[in-house]
Protein backbone atom coordinates (compact mmCIF):
# COMPACT_ATOMS: atom_id res chain seq x y z
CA UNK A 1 108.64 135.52 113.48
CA UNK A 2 108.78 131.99 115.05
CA UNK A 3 112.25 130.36 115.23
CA UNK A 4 110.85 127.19 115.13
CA UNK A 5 109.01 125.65 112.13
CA UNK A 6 105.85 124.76 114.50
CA UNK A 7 102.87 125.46 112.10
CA UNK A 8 101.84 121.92 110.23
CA UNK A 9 99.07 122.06 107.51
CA UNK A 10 98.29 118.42 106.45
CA UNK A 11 96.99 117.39 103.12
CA UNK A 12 95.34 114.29 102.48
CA UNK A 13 96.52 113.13 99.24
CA UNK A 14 93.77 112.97 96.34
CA UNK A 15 91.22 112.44 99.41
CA UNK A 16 87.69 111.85 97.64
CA UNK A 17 89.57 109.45 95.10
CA UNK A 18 91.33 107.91 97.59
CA UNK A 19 88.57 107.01 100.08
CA UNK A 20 86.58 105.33 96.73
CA UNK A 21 90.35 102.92 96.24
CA UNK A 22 90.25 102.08 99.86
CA UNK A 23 86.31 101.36 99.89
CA UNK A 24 86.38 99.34 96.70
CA UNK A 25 89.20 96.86 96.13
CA UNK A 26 88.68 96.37 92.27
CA UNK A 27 89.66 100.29 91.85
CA UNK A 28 92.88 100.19 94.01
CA UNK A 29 95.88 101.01 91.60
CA UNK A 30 93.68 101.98 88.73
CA UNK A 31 92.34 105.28 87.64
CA UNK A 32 89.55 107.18 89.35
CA UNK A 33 87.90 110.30 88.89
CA UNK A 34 85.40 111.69 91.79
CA UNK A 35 83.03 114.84 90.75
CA UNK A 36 80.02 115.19 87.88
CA UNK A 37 80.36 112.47 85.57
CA UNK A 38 78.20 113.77 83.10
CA UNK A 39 79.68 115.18 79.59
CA UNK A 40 78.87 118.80 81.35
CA UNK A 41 80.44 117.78 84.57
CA UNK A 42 83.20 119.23 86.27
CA UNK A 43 86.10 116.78 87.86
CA UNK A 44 86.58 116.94 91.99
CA UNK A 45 89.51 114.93 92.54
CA UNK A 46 92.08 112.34 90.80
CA UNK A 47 93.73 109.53 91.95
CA UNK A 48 97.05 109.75 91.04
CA UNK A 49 97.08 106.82 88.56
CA UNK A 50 94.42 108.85 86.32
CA UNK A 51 96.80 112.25 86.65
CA UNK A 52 99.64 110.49 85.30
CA UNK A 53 97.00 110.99 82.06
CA UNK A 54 96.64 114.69 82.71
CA UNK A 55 93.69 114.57 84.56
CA UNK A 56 93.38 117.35 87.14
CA UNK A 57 90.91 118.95 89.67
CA UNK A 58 88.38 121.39 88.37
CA UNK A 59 88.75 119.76 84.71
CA UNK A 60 85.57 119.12 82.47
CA UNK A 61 84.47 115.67 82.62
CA UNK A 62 84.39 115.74 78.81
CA UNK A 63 88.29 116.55 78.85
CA UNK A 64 89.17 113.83 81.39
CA UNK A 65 86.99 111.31 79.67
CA UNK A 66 89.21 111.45 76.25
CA UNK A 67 92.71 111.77 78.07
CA UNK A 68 91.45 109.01 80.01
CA UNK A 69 88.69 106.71 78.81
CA UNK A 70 89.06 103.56 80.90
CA UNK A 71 89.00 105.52 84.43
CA UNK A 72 86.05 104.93 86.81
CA UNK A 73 83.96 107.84 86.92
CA UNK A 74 82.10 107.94 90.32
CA UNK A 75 79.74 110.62 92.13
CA UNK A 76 81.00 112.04 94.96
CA UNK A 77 79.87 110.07 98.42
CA UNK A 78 80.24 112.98 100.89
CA UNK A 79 78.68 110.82 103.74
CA UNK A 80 81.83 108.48 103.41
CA UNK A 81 84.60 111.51 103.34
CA UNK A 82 83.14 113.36 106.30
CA UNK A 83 83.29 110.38 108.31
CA UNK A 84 86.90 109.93 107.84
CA UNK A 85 87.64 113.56 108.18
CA UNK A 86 85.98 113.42 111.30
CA UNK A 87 88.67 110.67 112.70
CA UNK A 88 91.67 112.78 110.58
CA UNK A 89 90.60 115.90 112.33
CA UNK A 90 90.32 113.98 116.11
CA UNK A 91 94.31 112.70 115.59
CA UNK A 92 95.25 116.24 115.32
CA UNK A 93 93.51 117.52 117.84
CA UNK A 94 95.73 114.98 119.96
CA UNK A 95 98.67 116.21 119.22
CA UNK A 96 97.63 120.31 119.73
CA UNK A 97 94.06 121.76 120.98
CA UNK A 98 94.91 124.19 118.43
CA UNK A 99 93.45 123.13 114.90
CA UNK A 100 91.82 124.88 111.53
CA UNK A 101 90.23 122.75 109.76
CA UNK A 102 90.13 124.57 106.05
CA UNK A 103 88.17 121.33 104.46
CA UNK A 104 87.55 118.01 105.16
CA UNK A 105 90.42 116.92 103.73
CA UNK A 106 93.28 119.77 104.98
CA UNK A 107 93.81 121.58 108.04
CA UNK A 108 96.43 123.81 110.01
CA UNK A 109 97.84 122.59 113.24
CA UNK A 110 99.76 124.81 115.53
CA UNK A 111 102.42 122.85 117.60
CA UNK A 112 102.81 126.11 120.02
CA UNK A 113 99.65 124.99 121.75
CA UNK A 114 100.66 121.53 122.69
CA UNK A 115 99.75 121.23 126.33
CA UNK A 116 103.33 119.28 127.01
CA UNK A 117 104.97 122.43 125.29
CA UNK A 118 105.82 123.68 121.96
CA UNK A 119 108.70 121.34 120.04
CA UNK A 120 112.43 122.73 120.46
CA UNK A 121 113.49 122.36 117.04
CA UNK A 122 113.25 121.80 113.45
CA UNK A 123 114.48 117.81 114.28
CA UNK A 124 110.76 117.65 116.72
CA UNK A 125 109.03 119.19 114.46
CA UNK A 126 109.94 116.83 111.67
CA UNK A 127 109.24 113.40 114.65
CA UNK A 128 105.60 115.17 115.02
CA UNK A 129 104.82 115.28 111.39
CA UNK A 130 106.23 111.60 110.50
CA UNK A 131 103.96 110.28 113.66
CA UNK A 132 100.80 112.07 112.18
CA UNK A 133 100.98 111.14 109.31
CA UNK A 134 101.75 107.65 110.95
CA UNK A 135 98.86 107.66 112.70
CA UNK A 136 96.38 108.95 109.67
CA UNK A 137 97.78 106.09 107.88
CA UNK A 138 96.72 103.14 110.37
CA UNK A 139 93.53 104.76 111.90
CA UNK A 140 92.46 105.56 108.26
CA UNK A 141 93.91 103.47 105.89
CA UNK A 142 94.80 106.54 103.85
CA UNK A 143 97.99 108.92 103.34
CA UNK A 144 98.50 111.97 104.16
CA UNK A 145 101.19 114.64 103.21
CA UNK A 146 102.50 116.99 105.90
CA UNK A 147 104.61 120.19 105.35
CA UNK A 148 105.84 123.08 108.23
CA UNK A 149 107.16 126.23 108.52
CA UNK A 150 107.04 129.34 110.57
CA UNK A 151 103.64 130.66 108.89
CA UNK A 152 100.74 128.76 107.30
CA UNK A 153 101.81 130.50 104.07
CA UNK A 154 105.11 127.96 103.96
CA UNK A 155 103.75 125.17 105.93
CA UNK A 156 100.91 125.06 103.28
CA UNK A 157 103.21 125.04 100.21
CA UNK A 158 105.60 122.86 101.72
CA UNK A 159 102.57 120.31 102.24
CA UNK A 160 102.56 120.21 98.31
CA UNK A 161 106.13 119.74 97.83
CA UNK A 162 106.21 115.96 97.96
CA UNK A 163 103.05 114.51 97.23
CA UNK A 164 102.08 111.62 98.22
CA UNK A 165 102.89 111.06 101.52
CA UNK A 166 105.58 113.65 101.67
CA UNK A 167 106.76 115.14 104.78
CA UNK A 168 108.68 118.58 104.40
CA UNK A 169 110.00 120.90 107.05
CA UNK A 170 110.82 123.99 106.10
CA UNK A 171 114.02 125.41 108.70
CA UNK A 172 113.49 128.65 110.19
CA UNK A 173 115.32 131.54 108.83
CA UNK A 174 115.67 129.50 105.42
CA UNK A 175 111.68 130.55 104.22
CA UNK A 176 112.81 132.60 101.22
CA UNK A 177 115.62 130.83 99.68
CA UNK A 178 113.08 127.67 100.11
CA UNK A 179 110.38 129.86 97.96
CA UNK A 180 112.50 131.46 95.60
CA UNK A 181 112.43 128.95 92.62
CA UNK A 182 109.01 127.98 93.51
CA UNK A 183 106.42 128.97 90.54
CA UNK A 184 104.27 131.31 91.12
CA UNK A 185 101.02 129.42 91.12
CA UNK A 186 102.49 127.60 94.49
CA UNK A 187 101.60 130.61 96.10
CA UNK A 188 98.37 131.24 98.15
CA UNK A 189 95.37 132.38 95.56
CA UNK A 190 97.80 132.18 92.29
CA UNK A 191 95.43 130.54 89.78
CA UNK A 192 95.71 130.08 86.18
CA UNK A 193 94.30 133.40 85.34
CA UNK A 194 96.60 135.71 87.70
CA UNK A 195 100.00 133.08 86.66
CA UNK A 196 99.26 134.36 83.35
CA UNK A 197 99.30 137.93 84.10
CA UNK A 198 102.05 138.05 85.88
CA UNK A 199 104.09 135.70 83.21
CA UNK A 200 103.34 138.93 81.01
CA UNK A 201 105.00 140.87 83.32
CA UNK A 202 108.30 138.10 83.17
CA UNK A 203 107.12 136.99 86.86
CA UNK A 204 107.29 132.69 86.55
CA UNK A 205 108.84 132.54 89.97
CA UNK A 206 108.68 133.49 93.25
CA UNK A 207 112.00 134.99 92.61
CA UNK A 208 111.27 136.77 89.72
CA UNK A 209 107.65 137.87 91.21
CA UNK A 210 109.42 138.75 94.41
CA UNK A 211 111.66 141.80 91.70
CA UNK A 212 108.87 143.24 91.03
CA UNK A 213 107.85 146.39 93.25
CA UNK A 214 104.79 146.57 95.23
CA UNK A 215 103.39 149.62 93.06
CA UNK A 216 103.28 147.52 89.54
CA UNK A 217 101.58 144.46 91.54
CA UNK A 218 98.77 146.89 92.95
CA UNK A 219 98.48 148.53 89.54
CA UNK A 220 97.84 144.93 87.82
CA UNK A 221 95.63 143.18 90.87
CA UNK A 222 94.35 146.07 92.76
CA UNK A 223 95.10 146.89 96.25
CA UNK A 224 94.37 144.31 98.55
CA UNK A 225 95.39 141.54 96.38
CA UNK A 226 98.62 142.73 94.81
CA UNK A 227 99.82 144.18 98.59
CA UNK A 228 99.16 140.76 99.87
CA UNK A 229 100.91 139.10 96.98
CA UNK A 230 103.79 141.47 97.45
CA UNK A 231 104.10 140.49 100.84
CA UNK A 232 103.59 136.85 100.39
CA UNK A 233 106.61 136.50 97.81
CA UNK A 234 108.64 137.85 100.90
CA UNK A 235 107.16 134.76 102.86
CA UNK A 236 105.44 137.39 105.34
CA UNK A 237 102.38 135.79 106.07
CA UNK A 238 101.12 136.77 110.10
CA UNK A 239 97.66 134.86 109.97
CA UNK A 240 97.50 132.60 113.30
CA UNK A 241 95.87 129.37 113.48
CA UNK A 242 92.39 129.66 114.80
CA UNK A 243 90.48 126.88 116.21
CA UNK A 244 87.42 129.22 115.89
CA UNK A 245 87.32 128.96 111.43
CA UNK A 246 83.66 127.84 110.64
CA UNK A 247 82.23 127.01 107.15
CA UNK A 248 80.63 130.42 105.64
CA UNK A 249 78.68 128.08 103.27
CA UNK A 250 77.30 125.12 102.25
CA UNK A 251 76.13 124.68 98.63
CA UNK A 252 75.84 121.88 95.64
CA UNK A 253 75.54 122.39 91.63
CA UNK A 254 74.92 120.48 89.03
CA UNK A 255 75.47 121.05 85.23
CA UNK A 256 73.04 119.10 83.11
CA UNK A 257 73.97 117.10 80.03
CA UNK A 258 71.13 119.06 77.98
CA UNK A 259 69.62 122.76 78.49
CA UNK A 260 66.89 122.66 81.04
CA UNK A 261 64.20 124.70 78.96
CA UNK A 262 60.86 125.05 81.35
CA UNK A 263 60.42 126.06 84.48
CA UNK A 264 58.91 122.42 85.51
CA UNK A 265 62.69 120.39 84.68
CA UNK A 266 64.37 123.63 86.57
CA UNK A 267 62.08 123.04 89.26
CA UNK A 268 62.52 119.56 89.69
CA UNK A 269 66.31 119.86 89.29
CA UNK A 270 66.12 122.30 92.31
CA UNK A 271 63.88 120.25 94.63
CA UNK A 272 66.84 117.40 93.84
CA UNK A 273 69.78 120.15 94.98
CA UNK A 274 68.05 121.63 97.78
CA UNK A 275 67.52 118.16 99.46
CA UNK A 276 71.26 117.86 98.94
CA UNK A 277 72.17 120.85 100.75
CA UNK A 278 70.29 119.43 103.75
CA UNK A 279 71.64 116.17 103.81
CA UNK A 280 75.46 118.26 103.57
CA UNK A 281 73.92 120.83 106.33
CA UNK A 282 73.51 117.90 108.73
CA UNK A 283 76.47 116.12 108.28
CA UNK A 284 78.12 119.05 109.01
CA UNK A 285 75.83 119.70 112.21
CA UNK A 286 75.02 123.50 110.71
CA UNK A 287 71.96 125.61 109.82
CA UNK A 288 71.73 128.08 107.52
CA UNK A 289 69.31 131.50 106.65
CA UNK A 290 70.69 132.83 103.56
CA UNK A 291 69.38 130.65 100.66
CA UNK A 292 70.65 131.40 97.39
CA UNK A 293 69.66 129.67 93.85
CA UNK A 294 72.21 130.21 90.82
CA UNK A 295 71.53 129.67 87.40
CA UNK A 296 73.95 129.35 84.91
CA UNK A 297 72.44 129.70 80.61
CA UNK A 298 74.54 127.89 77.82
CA UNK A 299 76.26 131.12 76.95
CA UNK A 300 77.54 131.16 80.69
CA UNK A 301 75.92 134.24 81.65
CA UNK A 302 74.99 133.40 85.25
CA UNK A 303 71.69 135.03 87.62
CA UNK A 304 71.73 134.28 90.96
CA UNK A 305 69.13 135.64 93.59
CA UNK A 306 68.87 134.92 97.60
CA UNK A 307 66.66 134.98 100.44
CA UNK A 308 67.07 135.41 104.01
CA UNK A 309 64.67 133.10 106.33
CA UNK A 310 63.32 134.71 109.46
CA UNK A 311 65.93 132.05 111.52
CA UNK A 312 68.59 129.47 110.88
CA UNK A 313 67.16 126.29 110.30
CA UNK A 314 68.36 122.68 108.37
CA UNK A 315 64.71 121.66 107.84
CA UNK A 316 64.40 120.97 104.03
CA UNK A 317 60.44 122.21 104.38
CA UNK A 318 61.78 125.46 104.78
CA UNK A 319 64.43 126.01 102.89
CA UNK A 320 62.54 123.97 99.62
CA UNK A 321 59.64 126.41 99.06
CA UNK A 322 62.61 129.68 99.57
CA UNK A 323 64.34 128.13 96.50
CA UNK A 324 61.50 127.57 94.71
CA UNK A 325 60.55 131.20 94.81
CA UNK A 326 64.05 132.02 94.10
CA UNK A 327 64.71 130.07 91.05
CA UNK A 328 61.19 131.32 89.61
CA UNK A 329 63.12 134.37 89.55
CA UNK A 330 66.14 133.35 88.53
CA UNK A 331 64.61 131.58 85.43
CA UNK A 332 62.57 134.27 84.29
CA UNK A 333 65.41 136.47 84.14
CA UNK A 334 67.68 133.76 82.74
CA UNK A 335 65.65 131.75 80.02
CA UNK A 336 65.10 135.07 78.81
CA UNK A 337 68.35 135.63 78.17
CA UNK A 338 69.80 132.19 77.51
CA UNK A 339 67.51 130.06 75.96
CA UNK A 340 67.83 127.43 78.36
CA UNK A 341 69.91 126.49 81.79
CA UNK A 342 72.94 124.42 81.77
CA UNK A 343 73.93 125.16 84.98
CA UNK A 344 71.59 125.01 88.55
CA UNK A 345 73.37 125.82 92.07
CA UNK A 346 71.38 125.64 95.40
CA UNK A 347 73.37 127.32 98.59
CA UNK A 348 72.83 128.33 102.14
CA UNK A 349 75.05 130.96 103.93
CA UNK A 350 74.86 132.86 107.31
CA UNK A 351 75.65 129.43 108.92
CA UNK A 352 74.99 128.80 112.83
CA UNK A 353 74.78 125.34 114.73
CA UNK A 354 71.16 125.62 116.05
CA UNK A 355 67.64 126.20 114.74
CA UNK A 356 65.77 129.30 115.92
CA UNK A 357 63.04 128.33 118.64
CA UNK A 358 60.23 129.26 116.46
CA UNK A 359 61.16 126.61 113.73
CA UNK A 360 57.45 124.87 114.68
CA UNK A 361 55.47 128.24 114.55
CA UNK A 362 57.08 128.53 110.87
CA UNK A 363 55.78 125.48 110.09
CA UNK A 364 52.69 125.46 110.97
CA UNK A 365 52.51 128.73 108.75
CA UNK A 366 53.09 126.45 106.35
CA UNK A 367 50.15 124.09 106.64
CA UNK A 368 52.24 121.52 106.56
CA UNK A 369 53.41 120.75 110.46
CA UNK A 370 51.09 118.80 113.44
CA UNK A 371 52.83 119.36 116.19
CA UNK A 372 53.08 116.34 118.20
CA UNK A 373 49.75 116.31 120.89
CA UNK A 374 47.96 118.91 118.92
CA UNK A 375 43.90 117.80 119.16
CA UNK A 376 42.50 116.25 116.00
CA UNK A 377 39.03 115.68 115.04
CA UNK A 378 38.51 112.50 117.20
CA UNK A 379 39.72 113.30 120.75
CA UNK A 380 42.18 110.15 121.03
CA UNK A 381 43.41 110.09 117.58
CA UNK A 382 47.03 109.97 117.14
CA UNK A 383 48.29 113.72 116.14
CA UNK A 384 48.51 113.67 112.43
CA UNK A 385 51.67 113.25 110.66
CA UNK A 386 53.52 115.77 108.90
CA UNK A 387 52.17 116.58 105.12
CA UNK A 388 54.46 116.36 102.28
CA UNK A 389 54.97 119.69 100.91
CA UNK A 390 54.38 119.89 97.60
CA UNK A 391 57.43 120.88 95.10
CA UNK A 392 55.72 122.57 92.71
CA UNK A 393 52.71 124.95 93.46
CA UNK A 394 52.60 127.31 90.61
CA UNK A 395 53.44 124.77 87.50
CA UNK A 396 52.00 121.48 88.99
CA UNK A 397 53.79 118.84 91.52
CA UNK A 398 57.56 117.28 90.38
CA UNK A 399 56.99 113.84 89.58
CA UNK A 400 57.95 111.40 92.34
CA UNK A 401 60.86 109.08 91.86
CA UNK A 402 59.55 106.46 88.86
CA UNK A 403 59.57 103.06 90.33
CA UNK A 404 62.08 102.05 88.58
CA UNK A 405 64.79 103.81 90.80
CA UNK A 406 68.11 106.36 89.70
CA UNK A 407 71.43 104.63 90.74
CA UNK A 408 74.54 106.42 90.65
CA UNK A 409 78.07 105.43 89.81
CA UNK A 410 79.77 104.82 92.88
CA UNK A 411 76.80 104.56 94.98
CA UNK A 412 76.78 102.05 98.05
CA UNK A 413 73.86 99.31 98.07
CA UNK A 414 73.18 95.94 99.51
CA UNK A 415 71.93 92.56 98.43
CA UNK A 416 70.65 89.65 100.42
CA UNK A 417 72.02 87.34 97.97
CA UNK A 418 75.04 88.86 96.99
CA UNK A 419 75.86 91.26 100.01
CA UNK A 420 77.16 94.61 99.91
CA UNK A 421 78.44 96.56 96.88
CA UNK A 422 79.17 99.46 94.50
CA UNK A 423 77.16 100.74 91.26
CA UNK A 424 79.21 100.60 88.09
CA UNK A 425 76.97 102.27 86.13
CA UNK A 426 73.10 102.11 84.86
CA UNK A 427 70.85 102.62 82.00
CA UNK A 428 68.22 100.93 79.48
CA UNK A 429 66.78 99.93 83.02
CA UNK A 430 69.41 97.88 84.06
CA UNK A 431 71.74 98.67 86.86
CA UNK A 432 75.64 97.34 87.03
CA UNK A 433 76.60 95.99 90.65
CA UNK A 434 79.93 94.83 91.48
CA UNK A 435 79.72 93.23 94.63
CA UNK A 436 82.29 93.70 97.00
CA UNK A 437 83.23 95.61 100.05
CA UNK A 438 86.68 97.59 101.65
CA UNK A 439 87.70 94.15 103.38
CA UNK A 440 86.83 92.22 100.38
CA UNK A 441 88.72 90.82 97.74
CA UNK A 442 87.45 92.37 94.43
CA UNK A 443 84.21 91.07 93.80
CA UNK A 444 82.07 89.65 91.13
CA UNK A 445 79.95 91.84 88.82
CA UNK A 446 76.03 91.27 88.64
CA UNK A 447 73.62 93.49 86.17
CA UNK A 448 70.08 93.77 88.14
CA UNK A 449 66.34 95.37 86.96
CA UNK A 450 66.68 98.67 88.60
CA UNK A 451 63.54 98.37 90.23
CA UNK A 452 64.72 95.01 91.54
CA UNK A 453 63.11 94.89 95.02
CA UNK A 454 65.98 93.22 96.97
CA UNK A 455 68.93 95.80 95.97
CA UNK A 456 69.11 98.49 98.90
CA UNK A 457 70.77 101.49 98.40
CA UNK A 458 73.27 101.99 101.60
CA UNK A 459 74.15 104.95 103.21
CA UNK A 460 77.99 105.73 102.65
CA UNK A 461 78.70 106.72 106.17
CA UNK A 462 77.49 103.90 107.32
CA UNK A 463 80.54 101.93 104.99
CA UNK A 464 82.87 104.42 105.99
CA UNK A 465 83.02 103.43 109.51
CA UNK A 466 82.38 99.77 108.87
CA UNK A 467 85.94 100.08 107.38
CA UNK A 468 87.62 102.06 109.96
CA UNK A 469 89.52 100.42 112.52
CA UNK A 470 87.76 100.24 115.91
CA UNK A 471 90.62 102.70 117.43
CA UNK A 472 89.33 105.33 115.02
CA UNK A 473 86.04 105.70 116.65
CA UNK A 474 87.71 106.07 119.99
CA UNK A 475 90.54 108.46 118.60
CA UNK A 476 87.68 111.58 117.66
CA UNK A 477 87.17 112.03 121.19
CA UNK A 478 90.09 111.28 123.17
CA UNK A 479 91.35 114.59 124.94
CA UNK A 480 94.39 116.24 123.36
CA UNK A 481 97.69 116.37 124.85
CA UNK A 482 99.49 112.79 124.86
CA UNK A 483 103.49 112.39 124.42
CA UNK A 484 103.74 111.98 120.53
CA UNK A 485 106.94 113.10 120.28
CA UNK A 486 109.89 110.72 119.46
C-alpha cells in the first residue's frame, strides 16, 4: 500500500459536449447533447446545462428529446475530440512517463514515475493535480476534473466527486472512511442492473455493501465478479498503471429510425459503418483482423458473426467486402427472426499498429489493386488507378451519394461567402448553416440548397487544432520530466 496518494486519474468533464461549446460560440451555456440524434438513438454525452433536465449518458434520444426539447442535438465529431485528447494526453505525459490512457477523454497517471521523484505528500500531490488541470485548461480551453489516491480504484472515484473541475485528494490511510457513504454505483463496474441487486440485498452503500460477506456476493454475481467487488468495498484495488494499455477494439453502430427490411438498405447501411470504422482506425493509428458485423431486430434479439483477415490491415477494400459477407449472414439469420433490423454494428478487434506486408498481394486478389509501375497495355501508360470496389455484388451496387448531399447536425463546413460554420440541421433539401467559428462571436444563420456547390464540408480535426493554442501543438511532444511542482 502506497503512503502517498500518488495515483491521479483525470476526467474531462462532459468532453464530447464540451469540445462542441468551445467550437461553437452560439451553444456555450446552453444545452447540448452529443450521440445518435435520431428517435432510435442513444445519447453519448451531456453538457451539464442539459443534465440539470435529467439528461444522462447512454439515455435514448427519444427520452432526452421530451425532458429536453430545446437542446442542440449534434453527431458526434470524433476527428475534433481525438485531436484534443491527443494534446490532454501529451500534458500528462509531462508531468510522469507513466500514463494509461482508458479513453480519449480519461486516463491514469502515476506520480511514482516522475523522473524528478515521486511527490512527498498528500499537500504535492494536491499542487500536481491543481497545475494539470491548470494546464488542460489553457492549452485546451476545456476543464478537467482530477481525483488521487493510493490505487486507481479511489483516485478514479474521487475524480467524480466534484464535477466540474473538481480536484480531490484522497489522504492515505483515510481510503475507507472516504468510501464508506459512497453509493454503491460509485464503485468500479456497479451499473444500474447490479445497484439493484444488491439494494435487494439492503446493500445502498459502500458501507452497507462492505457488511456483507464475500460468500453471499459470489453466490449473487458469481466468482470473479462478486470476489472483486468484495475486495473493492475494502478499497483493495492492486492494479498498477501501465503505459502499455492499448484499445482491444474499434467499432461504430447505428440504430435506424425505421426497420431496415432487405438485404439491399442493410447493405448500404453497412458499407456507411464500415467506412466509419476506418476513418476511427486511422485516427487512432491502428489496424485490425477480427471484423465483426452485429445486428440487432426490433424485438432486440441480437446476431452477430466475425471474420478473421489473413493480416491486420486499415484498408477499407478489405475490410468492406469481410462485412459484407458477414452481415449476409447475419441478416439471414436475423430477418428471419425479427422481421426487420433496428440495430447495425460494424467492429474490428485483434488490433496492431501496422499492416501485414502482403496487404498488396491481397489486393490484387481482389481485382481491384494496380500496383504502382505494373505494365499496362501501352508500354508508357501511366499504371492504372485503383478500381472502386463495388458494395454490393450479390443484390446489385449501393447507390452512390444523390447529388444532393447528407449533412449532419453538428457537422463542420465552409463557405466562400460566409466562411466557416456548423450544420443546424437539414431536410426538404435544404440545409441550416450557422456561420461561425471557436474564435467567433456567434454567428448569423443562413438556410442553403444542399447540393449548393460552394458549401464544403470541413474536416473536424482540421477545426480542432485551428482552435488550439499554438503551445498545444508543441506540448504533445515535449519530453516528460519538467519541475511542475509548486
Amino acid at each position: 500500500m502506497r503512503t502517498v496518494p500518488s495515483i491521479l486519474h483525470i476526467d474531462m468533464d462532459a468532453f464530447f459536449a464540451a469540445v462542441e461549446q468551445r467550437h461553437k460560440p452560439s451553444l456555450r451555456g446552453k444545452p447540448v447533447v452529443v450521440g445518435g440524434v435520431g428517435l432510435r438513438g442513444v445519447v453519448s454525452t451531456a453538457s451539464y446545462e442539459a443534465r440539470a433536465f435529467g439528461v444522462g449518458s447512454a439515455m435514448p434520444t427519444a427520452l432526452a428529446r421530451r425532458r429536453c426539447p430545446n437542446a442542440a442535438y449534434l453527431f458526434p465529431r470524433f476527428g475534433a475530440y481525438h485531436e484534443i485528447s491527443q494534446v490532454v494526453m501529451g500534458i500528462l505525459r509531462e508531468f510522469s512517463p507513466l500514463v494509461e490512457p482508458v479513453s480519449m477523454d480519461e486516463a491514469f497517471v502515476d506520480l511514482e514515475a516522475m523522473t524528478q521523484g515521486p511527490p512527498k505528500d498528500e499537500q504535492e500531490v494536491r499542487a500536481h493535480a491543481r497545475r494539470l488541470s491548470a494546464l488542460v485548461a489553457e492549452r485546451t480551453g476545456l476543464t478537467a476534473s482530477v481525483g488521487a489516491g493510493t490505487s486507481k480504484l479511489v483516485a478514479k472515484v474521487a475524480s467524480d466527486a466534484d464535477k466540474p473541475h473538481g480536484c480531490v485528494v484522497v489522504a492515505a490511510g483515510s481510503e475507507q472512511r472516504w468510501l464508506d457513504p459512497l453509493p454503491v454505483r460509485k464503485l468500479w463496474g456497479v451499473g444500474p442492473a447490479t445497484a439493484d441487486r444488491l439494494h435487494t440485498m439492503g446493500a445502498t452503500t459502500v458501507a452497507e455493501l462492505r457488511a456483507l460477506g464475500e460468500h453471499e456476493l459470489v453466490s449473487l454475481l458469481g466468482n470473479a465478479w462478486g470476489g472483486q467487488l468484495f475486495r473493492l468495498s475494502r478499497g483493495r484495488d492492486e492494479r498498477v498503471v501501465s503505459a502499455e494499455r492499448e484499445a482491444k477494439s474499434v467499432s461504430v453502430e447505428d440504430t435506424y429510425p425505421h426497420d431496415l427490411m432487405d438485404l439491399y438498405s442493410i447493405r448500404a447501411a453497412v458499407t456507411e459503418l464500415a467506412e466509419r470504422v476506418v476513418r476511427r482506425l486511422r485516427e487512432g493509428g491502428h489496424t485490425g483482423r477480427t471484423v465483426t458485423v452485429k445486428a440487432r431486430g426490433h424485438d432486440f434479439t441480437t446476431v452477430t458473426r466475425s471474420e478473421t483477415l489473413a493480416g491486420p490491415t486499415d484498408d477499407v477494400r478489405l475490410l468492406l467486402p469481410a462485412a459484407l459477407r458477414l452481415v449476409d449472414g447475419a441478416a439471414a439469420a436475423a430477418t428471419g427472426q425479427m422481421r426487420g433490423i433496428r440495430l447495425l454494428g460494424v467492429g474490428i478487434s485483434a488490433l496492431a499498429e501496422y499492416a501485414q506486408g502482403d496487404l498488396i498481394a491481397e489486393l490484387e486478389g481482389l481485382g481491384e489493386y494496380t500496383p504502382q509501375g505494373a505494365e499496362t497495355d501501352e508500354a508508357h501508360a501511366p499504371p492504372a488507378e485503383p478500381a472502386p470496389v463495388p458494395a454490393v455484388t450479390m443484390y446489385g451496387p449501393v447507390p452512390e451519394a444523390p447529388e444532393a448531399r447528407h449533412w449532419l447536425a453538428g457537422q463542420d463546413v465552409r463557405h466562400p461567402q460566409w466562411g466557416p460554420g456548423w450544420v443546424q440541421g437539414a431536410g426538404l433539401g435544404r440545409v441550416t448553416v450557422r456561420f461561425e467559428g471557436p474564435d467567433t462571436p456567434p454567428g448569423r444563420i443562413k438556410t442553403l440548397d444542399v447540393a449548393d456547390p460552394d458549401l464544403e464540408a470541413v474536416d473536424s480535426a482540421e477545426v480542432a487544432r485551428a482552435a488550439l493554442p499554438q503551445e498545444a501543438d508543441i506540448a504533445a511532444e515535449r519530453p516528460a520530466g519538467p519541475d511542475v511542482g509548486g
